[in-house]
C-alpha atoms as a PDB file:
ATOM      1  CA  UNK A   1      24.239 133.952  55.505  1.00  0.00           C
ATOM      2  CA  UNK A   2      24.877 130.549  56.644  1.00  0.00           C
ATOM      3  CA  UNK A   3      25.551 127.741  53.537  1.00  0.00           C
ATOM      4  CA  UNK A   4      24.134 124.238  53.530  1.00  0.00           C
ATOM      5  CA  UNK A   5      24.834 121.349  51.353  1.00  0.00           C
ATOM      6  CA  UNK A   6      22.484 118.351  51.261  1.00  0.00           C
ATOM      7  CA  UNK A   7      26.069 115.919  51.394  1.00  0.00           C
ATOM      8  CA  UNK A   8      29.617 115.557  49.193  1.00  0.00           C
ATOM      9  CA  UNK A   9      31.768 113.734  47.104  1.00  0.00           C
ATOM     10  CA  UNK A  10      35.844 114.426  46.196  1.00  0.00           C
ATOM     11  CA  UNK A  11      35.738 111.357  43.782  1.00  0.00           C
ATOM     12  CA  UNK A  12      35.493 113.169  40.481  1.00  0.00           C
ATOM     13  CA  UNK A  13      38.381 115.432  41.583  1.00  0.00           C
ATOM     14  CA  UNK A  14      40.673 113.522  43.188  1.00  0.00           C
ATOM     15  CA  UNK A  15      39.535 109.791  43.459  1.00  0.00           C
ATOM     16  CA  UNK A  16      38.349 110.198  47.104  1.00  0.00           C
ATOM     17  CA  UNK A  17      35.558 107.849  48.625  1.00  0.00           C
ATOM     18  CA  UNK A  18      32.145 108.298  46.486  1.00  0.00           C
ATOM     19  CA  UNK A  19      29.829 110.263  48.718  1.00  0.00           C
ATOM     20  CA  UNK A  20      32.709 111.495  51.480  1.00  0.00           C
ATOM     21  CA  UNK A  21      29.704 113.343  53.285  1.00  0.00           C
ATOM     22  CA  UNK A  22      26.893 110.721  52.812  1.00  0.00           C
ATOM     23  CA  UNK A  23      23.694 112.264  52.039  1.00  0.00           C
ATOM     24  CA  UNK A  24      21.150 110.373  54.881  1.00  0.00           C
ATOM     25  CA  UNK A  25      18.309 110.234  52.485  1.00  0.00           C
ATOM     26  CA  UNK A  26      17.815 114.154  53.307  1.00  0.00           C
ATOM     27  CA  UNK A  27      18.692 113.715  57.020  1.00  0.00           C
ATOM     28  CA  UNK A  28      22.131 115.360  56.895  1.00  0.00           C
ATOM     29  CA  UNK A  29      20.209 119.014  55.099  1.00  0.00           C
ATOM     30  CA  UNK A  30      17.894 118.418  57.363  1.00  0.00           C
ATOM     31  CA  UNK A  31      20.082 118.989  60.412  1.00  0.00           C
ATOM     32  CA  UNK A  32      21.983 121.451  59.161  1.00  0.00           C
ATOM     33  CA  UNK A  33      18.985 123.591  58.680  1.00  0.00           C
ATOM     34  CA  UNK A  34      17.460 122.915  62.155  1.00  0.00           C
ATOM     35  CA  UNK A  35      21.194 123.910  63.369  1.00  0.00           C
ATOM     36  CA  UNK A  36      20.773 127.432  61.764  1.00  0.00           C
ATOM     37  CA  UNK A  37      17.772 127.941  62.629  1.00  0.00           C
ATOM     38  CA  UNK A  38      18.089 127.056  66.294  1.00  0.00           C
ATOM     39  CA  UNK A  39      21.218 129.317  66.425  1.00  0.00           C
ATOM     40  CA  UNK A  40      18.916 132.457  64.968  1.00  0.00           C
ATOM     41  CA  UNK A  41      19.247 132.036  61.018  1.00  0.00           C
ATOM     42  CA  UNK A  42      16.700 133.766  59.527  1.00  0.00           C
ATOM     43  CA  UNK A  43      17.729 132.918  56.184  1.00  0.00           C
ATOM     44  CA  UNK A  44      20.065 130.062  53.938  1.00  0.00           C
ATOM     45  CA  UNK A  45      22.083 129.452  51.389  1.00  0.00           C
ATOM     46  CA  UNK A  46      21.405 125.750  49.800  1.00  0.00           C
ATOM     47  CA  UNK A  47      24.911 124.924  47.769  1.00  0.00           C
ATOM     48  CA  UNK A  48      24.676 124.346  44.955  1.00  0.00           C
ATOM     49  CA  UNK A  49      21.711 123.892  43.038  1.00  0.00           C
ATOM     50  CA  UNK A  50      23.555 121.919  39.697  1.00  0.00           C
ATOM     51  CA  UNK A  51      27.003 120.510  41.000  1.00  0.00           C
ATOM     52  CA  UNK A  52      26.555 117.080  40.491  1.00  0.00           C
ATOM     53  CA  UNK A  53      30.459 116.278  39.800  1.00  0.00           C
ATOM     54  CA  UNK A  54      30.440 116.890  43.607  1.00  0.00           C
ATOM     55  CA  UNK A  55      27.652 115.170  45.092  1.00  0.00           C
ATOM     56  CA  UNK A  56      25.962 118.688  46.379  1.00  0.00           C
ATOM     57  CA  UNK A  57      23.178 119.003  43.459  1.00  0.00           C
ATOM     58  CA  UNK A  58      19.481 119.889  44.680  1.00  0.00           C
ATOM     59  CA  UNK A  59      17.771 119.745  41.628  1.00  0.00           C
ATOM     60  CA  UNK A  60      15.912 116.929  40.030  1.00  0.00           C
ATOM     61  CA  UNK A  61      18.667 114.235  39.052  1.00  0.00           C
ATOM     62  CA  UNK A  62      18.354 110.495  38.179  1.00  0.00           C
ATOM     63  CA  UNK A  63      19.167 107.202  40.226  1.00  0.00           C
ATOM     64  CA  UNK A  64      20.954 106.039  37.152  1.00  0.00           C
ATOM     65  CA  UNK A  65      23.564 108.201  36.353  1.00  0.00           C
ATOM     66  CA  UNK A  66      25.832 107.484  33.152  1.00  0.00           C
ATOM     67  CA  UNK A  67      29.457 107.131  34.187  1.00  0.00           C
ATOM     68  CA  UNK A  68      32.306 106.789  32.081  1.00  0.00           C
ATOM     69  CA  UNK A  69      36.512 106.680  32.994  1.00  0.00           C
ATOM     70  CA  UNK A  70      35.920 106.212  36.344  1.00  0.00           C
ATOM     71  CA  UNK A  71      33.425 109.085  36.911  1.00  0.00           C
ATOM     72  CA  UNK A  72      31.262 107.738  39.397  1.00  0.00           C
ATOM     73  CA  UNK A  73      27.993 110.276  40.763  1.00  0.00           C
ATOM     74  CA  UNK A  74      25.767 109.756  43.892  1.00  0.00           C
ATOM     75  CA  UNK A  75      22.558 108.317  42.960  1.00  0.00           C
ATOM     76  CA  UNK A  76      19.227 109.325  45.310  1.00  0.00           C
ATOM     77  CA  UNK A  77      19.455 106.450  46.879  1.00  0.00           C
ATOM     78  CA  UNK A  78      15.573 105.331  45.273  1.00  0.00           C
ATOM     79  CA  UNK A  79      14.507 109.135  46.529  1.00  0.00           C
ATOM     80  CA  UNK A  80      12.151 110.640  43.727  1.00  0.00           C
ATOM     81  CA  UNK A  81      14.014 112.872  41.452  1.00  0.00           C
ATOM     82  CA  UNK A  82      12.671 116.140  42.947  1.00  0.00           C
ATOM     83  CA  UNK A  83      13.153 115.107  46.648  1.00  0.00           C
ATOM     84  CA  UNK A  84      15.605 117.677  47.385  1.00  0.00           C
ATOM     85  CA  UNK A  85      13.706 120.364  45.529  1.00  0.00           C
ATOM     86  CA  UNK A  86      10.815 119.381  48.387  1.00  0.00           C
ATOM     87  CA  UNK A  87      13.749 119.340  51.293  1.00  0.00           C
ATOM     88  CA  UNK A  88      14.547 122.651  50.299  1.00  0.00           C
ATOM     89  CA  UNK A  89      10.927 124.150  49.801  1.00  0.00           C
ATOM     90  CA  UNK A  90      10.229 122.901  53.311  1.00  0.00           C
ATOM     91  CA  UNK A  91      13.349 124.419  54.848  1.00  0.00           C
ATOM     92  CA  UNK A  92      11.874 127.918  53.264  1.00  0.00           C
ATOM     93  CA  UNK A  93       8.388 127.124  55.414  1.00  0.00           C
ATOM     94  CA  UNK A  94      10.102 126.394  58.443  1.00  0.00           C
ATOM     95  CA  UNK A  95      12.229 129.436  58.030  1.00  0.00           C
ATOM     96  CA  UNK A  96       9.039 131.633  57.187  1.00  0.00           C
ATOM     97  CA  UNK A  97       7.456 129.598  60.420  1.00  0.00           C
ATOM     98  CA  UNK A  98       4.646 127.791  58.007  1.00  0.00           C
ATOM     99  CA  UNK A  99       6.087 124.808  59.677  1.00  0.00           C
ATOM    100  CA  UNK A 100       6.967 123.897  63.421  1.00  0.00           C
ATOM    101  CA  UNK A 101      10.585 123.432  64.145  1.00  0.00           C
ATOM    102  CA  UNK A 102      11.370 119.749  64.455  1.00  0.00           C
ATOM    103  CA  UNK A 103      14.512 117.583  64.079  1.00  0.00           C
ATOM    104  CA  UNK A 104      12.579 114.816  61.833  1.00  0.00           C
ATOM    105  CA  UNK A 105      12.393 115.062  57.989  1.00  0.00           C
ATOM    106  CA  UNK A 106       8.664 116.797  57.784  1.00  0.00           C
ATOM    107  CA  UNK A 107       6.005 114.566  57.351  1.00  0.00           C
ATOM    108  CA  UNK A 108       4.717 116.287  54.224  1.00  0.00           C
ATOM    109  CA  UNK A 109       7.821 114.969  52.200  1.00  0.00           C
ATOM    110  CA  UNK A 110       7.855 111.740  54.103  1.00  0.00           C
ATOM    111  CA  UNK A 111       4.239 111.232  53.420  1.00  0.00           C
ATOM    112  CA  UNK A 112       4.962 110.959  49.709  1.00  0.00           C
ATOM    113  CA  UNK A 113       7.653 108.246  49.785  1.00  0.00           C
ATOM    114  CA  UNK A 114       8.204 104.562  50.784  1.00  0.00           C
ATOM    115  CA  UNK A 115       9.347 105.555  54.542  1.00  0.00           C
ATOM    116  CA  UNK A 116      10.890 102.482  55.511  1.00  0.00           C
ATOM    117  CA  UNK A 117      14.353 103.811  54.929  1.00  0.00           C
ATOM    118  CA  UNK A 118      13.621 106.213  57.685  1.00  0.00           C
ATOM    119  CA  UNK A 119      12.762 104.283  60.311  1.00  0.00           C
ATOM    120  CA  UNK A 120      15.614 102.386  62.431  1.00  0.00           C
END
């Protein structure tokens, strides 16, 4: 089963860059799921649902994280706290082809936001 991860960060565990594998405000999931499912995925793995120490968590996390001794976490970048609990639920419509396949963040979770991030 192919694994995603919505982006990364080494800096808790060895003082890497914070956010190594920058997140994209959903854009990087996003293309990793379109990948799999272009290449005949008919099912994911999202990693991991809690690790915030690395920058992978999906569930609902604050833009004001405490830090302390140099612990530093990714922020949402402004995103609601749940946005990557949406990502994910729309990856499973796509993947149960409730959705059409497209490249773009879907609308439905765009619709609910201040967009302007997303546009170039």
């Amino acid at each position: 089963m192919p694994v995603v991860f919505p982006g990364f960060s080494w800096h808790n565990l060895n003082g890497a860059k914070l956010g190594s594998i920058p997140r994209l405000d959903g854009r990087f999931l996003w293309s990793q799921v379109i990948a799999n499912k272009k290449a005949g995925a008919d099912m994911l793995y999202i990693a991991m649902f809690d690790e915030v120490d690395e920058g992978t968590a999906i569930f609902k996390c604050t833009n004001n994280p405490p830090t302390s001794d140099g612990s530093k976490f990714l922020t949402l970048d402004g995103l609601p706290s749940d946005f990557y609990l949406r990502l994910a639920g729309e990856a499973g419509k796509l993947f149960r082809g409730e959705i059409p396949l497209s490249t773009e963040v879907p609308a439905a979770i765009l619709s609910q936001l201040n967009t302007s991030f997303y546009k170039d």
